[in-house]
C-alpha atoms as a PDB file:
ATOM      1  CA  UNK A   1     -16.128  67.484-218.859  1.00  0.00           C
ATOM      2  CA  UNK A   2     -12.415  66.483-219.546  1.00  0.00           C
ATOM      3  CA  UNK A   3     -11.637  64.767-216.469  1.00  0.00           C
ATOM      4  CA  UNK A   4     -13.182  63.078-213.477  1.00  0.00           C
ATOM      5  CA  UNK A   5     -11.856  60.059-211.030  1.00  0.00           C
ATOM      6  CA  UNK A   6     -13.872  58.942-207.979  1.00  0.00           C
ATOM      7  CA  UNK A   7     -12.399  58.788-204.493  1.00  0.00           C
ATOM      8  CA  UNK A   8     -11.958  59.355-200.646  1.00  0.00           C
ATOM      9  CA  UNK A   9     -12.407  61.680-198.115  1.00  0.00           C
ATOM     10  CA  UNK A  10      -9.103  61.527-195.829  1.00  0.00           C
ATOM     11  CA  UNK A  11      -9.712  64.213-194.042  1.00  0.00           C
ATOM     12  CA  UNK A  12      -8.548  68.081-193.770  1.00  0.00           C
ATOM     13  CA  UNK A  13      -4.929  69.911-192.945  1.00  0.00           C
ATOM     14  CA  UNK A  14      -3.032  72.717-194.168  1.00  0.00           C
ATOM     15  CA  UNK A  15       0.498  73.008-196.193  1.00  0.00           C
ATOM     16  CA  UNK A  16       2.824  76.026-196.677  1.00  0.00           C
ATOM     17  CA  UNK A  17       3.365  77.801-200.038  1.00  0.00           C
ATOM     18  CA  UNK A  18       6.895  79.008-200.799  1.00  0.00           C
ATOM     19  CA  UNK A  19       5.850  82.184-199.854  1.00  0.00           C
ATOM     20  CA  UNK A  20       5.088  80.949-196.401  1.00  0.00           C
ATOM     21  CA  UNK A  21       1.484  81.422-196.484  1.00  0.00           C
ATOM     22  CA  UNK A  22      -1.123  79.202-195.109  1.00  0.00           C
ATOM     23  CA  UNK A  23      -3.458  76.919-197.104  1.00  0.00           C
ATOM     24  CA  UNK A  24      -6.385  74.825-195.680  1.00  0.00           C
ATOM     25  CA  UNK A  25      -6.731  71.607-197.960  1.00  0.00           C
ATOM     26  CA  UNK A  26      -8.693  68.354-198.058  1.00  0.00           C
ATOM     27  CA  UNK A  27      -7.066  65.296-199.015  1.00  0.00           C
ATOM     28  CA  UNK A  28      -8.898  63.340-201.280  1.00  0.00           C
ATOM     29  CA  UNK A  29      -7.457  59.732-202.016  1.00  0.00           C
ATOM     30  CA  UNK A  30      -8.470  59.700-205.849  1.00  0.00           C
ATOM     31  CA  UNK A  31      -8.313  56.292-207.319  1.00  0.00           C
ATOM     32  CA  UNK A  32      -7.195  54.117-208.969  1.00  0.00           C
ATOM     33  CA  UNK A  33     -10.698  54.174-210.870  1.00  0.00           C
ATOM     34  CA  UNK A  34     -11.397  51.461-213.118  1.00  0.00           C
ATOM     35  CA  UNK A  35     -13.218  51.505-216.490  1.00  0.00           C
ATOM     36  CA  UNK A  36     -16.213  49.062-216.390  1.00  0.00           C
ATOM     37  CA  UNK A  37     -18.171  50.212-219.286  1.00  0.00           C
ATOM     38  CA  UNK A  38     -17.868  52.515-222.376  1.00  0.00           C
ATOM     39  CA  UNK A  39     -21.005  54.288-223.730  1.00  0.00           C
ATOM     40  CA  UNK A  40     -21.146  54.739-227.419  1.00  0.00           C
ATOM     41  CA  UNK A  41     -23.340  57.300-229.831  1.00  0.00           C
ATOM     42  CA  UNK A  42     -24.177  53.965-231.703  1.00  0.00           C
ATOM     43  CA  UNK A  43     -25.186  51.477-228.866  1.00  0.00           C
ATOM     44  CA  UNK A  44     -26.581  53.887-226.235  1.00  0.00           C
ATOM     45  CA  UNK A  45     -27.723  57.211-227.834  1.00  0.00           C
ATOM     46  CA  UNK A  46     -24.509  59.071-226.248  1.00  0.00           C
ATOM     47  CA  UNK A  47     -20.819  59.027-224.630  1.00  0.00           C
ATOM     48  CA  UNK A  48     -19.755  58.308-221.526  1.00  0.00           C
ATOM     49  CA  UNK A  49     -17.848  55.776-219.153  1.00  0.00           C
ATOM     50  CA  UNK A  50     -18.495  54.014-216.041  1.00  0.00           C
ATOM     51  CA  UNK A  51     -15.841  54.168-213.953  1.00  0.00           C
ATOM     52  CA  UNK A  52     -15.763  51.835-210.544  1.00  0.00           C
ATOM     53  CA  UNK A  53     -13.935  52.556-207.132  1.00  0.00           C
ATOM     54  CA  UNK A  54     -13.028  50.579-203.805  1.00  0.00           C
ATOM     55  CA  UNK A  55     -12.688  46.678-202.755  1.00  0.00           C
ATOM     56  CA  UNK A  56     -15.268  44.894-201.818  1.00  0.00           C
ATOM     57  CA  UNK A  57     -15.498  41.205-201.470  1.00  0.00           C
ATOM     58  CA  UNK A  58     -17.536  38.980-203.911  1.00  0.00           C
ATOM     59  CA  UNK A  59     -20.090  37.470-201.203  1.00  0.00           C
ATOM     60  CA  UNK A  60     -21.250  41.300-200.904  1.00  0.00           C
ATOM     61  CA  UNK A  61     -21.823  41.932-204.923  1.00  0.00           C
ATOM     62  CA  UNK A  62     -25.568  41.675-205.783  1.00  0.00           C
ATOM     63  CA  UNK A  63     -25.842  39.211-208.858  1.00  0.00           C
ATOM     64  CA  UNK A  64     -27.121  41.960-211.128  1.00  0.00           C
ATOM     65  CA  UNK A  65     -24.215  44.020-210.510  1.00  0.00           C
ATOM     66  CA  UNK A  66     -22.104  40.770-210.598  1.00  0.00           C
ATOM     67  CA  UNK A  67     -23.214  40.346-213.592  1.00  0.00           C
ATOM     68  CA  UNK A  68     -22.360  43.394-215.166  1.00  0.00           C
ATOM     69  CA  UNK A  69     -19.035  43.418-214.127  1.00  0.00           C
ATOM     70  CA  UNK A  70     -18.529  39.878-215.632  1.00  0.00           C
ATOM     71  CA  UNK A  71     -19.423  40.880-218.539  1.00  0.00           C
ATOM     72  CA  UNK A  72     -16.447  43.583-218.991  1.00  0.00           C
ATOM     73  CA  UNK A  73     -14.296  41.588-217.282  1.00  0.00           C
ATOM     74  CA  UNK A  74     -13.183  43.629-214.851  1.00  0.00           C
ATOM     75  CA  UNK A  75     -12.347  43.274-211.102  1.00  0.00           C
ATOM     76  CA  UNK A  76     -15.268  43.850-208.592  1.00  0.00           C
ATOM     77  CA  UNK A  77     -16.080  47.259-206.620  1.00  0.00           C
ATOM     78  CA  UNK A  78     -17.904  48.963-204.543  1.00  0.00           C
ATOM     79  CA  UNK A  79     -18.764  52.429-206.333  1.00  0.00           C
ATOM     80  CA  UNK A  80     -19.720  52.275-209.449  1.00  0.00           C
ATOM     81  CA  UNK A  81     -20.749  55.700-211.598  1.00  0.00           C
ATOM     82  CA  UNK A  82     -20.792  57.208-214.699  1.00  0.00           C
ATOM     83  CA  UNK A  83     -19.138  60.575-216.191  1.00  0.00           C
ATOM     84  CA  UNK A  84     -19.437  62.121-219.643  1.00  0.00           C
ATOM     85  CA  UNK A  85     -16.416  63.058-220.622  1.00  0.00           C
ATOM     86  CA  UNK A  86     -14.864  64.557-223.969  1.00  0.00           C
ATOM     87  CA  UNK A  87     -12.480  61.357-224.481  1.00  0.00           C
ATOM     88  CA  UNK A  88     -14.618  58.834-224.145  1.00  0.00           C
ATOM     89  CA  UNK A  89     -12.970  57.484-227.420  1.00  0.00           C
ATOM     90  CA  UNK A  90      -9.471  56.851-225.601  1.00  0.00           C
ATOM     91  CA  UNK A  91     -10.637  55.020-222.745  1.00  0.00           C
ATOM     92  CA  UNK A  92     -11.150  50.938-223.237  1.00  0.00           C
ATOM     93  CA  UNK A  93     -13.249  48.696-220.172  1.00  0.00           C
ATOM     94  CA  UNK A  94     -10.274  47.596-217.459  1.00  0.00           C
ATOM     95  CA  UNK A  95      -8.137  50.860-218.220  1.00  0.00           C
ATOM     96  CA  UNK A  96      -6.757  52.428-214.629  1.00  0.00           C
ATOM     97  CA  UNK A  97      -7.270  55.918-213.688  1.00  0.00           C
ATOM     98  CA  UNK A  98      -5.027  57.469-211.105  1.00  0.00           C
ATOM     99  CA  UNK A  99      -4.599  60.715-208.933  1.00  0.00           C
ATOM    100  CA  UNK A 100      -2.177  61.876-212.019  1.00  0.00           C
ATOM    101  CA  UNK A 101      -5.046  62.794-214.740  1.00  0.00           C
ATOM    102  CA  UNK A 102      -4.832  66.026-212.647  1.00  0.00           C
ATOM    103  CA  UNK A 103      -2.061  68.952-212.270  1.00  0.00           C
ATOM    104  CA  UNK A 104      -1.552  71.146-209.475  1.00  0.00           C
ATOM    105  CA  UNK A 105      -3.632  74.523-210.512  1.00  0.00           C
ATOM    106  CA  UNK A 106      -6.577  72.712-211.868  1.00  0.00           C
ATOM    107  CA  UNK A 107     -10.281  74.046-211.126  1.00  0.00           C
ATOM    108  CA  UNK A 108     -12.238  71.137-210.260  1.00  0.00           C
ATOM    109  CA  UNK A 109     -16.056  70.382-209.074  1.00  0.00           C
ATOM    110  CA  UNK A 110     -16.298  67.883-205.946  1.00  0.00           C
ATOM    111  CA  UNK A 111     -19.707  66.489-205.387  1.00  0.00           C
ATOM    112  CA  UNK A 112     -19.940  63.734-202.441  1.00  0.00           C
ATOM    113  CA  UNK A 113     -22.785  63.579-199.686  1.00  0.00           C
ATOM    114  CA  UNK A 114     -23.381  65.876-197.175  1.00  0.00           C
ATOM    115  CA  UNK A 115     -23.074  65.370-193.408  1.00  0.00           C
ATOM    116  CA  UNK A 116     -26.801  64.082-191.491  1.00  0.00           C
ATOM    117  CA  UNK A 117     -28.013  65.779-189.004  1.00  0.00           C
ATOM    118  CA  UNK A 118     -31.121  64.226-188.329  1.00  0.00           C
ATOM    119  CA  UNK A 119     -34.715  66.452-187.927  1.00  0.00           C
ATOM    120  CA  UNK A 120     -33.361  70.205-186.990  1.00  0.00           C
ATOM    121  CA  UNK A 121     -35.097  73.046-186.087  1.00  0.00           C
ATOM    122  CA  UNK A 122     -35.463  76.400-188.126  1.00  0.00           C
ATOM    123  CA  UNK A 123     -32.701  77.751-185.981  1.00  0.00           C
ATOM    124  CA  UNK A 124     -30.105  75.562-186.544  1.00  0.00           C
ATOM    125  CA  UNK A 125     -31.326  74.136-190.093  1.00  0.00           C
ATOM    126  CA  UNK A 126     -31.778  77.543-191.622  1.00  0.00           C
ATOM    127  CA  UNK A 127     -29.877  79.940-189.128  1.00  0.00           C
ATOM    128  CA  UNK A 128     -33.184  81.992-188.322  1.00  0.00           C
ATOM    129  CA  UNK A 129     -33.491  84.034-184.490  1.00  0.00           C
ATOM    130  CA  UNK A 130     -35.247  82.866-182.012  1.00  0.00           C
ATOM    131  CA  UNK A 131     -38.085  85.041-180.174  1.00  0.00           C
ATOM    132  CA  UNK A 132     -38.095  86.686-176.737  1.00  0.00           C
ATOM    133  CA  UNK A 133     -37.032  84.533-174.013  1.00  0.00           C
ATOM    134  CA  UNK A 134     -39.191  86.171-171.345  1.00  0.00           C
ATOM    135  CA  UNK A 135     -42.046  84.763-169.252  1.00  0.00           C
ATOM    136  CA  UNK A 136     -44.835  86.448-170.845  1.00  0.00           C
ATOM    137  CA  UNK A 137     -43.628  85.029-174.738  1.00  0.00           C
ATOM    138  CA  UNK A 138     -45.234  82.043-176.620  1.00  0.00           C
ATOM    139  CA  UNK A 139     -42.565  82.187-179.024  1.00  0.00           C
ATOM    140  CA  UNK A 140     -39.062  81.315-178.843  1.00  0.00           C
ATOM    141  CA  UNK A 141     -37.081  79.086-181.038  1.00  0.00           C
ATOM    142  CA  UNK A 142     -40.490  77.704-183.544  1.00  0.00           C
ATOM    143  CA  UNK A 143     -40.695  78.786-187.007  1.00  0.00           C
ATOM    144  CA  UNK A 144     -42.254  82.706-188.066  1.00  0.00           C
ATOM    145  CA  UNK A 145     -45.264  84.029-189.597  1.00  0.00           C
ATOM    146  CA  UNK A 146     -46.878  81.352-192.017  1.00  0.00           C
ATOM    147  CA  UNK A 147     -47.496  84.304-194.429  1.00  0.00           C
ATOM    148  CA  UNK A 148     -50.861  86.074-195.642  1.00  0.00           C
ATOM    149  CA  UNK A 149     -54.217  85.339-194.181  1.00  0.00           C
ATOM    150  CA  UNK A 150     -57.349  85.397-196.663  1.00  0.00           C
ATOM    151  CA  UNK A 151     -54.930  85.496-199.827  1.00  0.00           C
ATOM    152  CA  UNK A 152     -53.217  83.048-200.727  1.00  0.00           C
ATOM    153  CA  UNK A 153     -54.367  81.273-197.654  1.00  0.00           C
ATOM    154  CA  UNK A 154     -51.732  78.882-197.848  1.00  0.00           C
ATOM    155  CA  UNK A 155     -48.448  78.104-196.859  1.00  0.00           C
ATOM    156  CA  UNK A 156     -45.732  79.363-199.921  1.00  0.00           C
ATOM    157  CA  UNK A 157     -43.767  76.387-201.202  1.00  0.00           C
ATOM    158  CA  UNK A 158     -40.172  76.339-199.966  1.00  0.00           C
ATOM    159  CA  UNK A 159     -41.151  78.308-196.907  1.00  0.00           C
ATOM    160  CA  UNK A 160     -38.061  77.428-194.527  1.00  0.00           C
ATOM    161  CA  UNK A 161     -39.224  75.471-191.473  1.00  0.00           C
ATOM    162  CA  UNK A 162     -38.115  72.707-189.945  1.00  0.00           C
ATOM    163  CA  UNK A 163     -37.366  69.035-191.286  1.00  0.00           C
ATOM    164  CA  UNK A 164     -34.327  66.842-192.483  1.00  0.00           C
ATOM    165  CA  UNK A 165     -30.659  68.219-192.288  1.00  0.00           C
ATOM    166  CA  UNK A 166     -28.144  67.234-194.779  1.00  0.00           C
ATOM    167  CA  UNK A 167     -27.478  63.476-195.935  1.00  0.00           C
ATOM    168  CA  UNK A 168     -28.218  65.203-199.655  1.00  0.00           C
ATOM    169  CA  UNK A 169     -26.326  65.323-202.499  1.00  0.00           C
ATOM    170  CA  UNK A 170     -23.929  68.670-202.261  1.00  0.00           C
ATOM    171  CA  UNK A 171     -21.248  69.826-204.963  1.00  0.00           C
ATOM    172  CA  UNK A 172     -18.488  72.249-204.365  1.00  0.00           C
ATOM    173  CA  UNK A 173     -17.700  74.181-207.348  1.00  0.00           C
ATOM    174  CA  UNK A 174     -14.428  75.311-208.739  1.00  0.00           C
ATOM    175  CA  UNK A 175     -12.223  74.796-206.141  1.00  0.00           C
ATOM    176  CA  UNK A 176      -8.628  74.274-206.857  1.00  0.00           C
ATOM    177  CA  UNK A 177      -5.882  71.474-207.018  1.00  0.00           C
ATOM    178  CA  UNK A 178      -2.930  72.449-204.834  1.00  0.00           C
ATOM    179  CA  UNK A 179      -0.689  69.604-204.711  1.00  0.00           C
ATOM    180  CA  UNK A 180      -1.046  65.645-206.440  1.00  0.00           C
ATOM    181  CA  UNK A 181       0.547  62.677-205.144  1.00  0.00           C
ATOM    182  CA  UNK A 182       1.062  60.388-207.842  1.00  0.00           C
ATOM    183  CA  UNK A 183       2.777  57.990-206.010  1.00  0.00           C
ATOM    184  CA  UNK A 184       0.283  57.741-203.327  1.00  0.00           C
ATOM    185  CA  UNK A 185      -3.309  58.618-205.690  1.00  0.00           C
ATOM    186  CA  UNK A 186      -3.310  61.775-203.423  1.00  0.00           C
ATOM    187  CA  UNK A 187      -5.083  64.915-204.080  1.00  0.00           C
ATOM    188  CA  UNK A 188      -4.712  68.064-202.150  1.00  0.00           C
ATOM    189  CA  UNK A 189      -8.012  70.448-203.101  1.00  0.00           C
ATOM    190  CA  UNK A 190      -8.143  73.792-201.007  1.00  0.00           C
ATOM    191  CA  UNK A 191     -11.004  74.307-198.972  1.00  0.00           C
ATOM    192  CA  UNK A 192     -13.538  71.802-197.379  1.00  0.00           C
ATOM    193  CA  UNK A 193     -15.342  69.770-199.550  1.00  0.00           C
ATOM    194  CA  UNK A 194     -18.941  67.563-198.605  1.00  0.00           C
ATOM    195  CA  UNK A 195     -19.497  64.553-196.662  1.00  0.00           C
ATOM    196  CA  UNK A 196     -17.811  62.989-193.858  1.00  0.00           C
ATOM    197  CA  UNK A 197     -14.123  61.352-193.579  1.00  0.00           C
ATOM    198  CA  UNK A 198     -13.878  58.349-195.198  1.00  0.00           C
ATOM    199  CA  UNK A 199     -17.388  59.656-197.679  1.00  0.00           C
ATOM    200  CA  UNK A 200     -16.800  58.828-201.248  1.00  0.00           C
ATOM    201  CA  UNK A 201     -16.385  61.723-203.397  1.00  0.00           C
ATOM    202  CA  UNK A 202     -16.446  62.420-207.190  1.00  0.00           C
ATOM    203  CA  UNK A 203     -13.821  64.857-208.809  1.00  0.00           C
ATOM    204  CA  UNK A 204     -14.778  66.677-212.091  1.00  0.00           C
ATOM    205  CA  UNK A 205     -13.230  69.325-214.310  1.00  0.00           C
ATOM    206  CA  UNK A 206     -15.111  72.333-212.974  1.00  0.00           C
ATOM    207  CA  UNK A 207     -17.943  73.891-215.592  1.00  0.00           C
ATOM    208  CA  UNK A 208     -17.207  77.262-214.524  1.00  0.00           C
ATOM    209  CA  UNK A 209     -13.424  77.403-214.776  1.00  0.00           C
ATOM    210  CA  UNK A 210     -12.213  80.337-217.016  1.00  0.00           C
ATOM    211  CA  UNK A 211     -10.779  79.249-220.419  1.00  0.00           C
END
């Protein structure tokens, strides 16, 4: 991974390209990120950095995370996670991280939480058709056959029925940068990307991107 910066869901809109097409984007406020902590081969068994995101006051830090962040010396927040990047070497604890690590034409991977929806039916959790809707039917929006009978007399694992929708971890892979707003920590990624406005979101160099 080469880069990565934690941020904010604003919300979605759309911009014009110079040649007057149409471009659905999400606006992600991206940082500034702070380093907290930097992983060594030596001391931990590999690389990597924590980086921290958001205000929060002190009477709302738990006393082990306190702790840690007294340690490094560095400012309290609310986020705090950890990304193994190529660098590590370059980055020192209490180093900022803005919107600008990025270009416009980057591919990146956006991972944030996904949208609840509470206990959802087949239908809508896993877009299956209902039954008949007629008098004489016992079957209308309920789950399908349950599989075989005598063999393997069970139900399969990951047999789609109903159950919990969303509120799970969900990454969008290699969508692209359109537009960055240094000045503002703004980043404009086309498409939709998970979780709610205001959801806290994690930007990566995307694995798949083409060399």
């Amino acid at each position: 991974m080469k880069k990565a910066i934690i941020g904010k869901k604003i919300g979605m809109t759309q911009i014009f390209q110079e040649d007057g097409t149409v471009v659905p984007v999400t606006v992600v406020q991206a940082g500034p990120c702070t380093v907290v902590q930097k992983k060594t081969l030596e001391n931990d068994g590999y690389e990597a950095v924590q980086l921290a995101y958001g205000d929060i006051k002190e009477k709302n830090v738990v006393k082990p995370v306190k702790g840690h962040f007294d340690k490094y010396g560095v400012d309290y927040a609310r986020t705090l996670r950890e990304f193994r990047l190529d660098d590590c070497a370059s980055l020192e604890a209490g180093q900022k991280i803005k919107a600008d690590v990025f270009e416009a034409g980057d591919k990146v991977d956006v991972s944030g939480k996904s949208k609840g929806k509470g206990y959802a039916g087949a239908i809508k959790r896993w877009g299956q058709q209902r039954g008949p809707m007629a008098h004489g039917s016992k079957y209308h929006r309920s789950a399908g056959s349950m599989g075989a009978s005598a063999y393997p007399a069970r139900v399969p694992k990951g047999k789609h029925l109903a159950g919990q929708m969303g509120n799970k971890n969900v990454t969008a892979l290699n969508l692209e940068i359109i537009q960055v707003d240094a000045e503002n920590n703004l980043l404009l990624i086309k498409g939709a990307v998970p979780g709610p406005r205001g959801g806290v979101v994690s930007v990566k160099s995307s694995v798949k991107a083409a060399e």
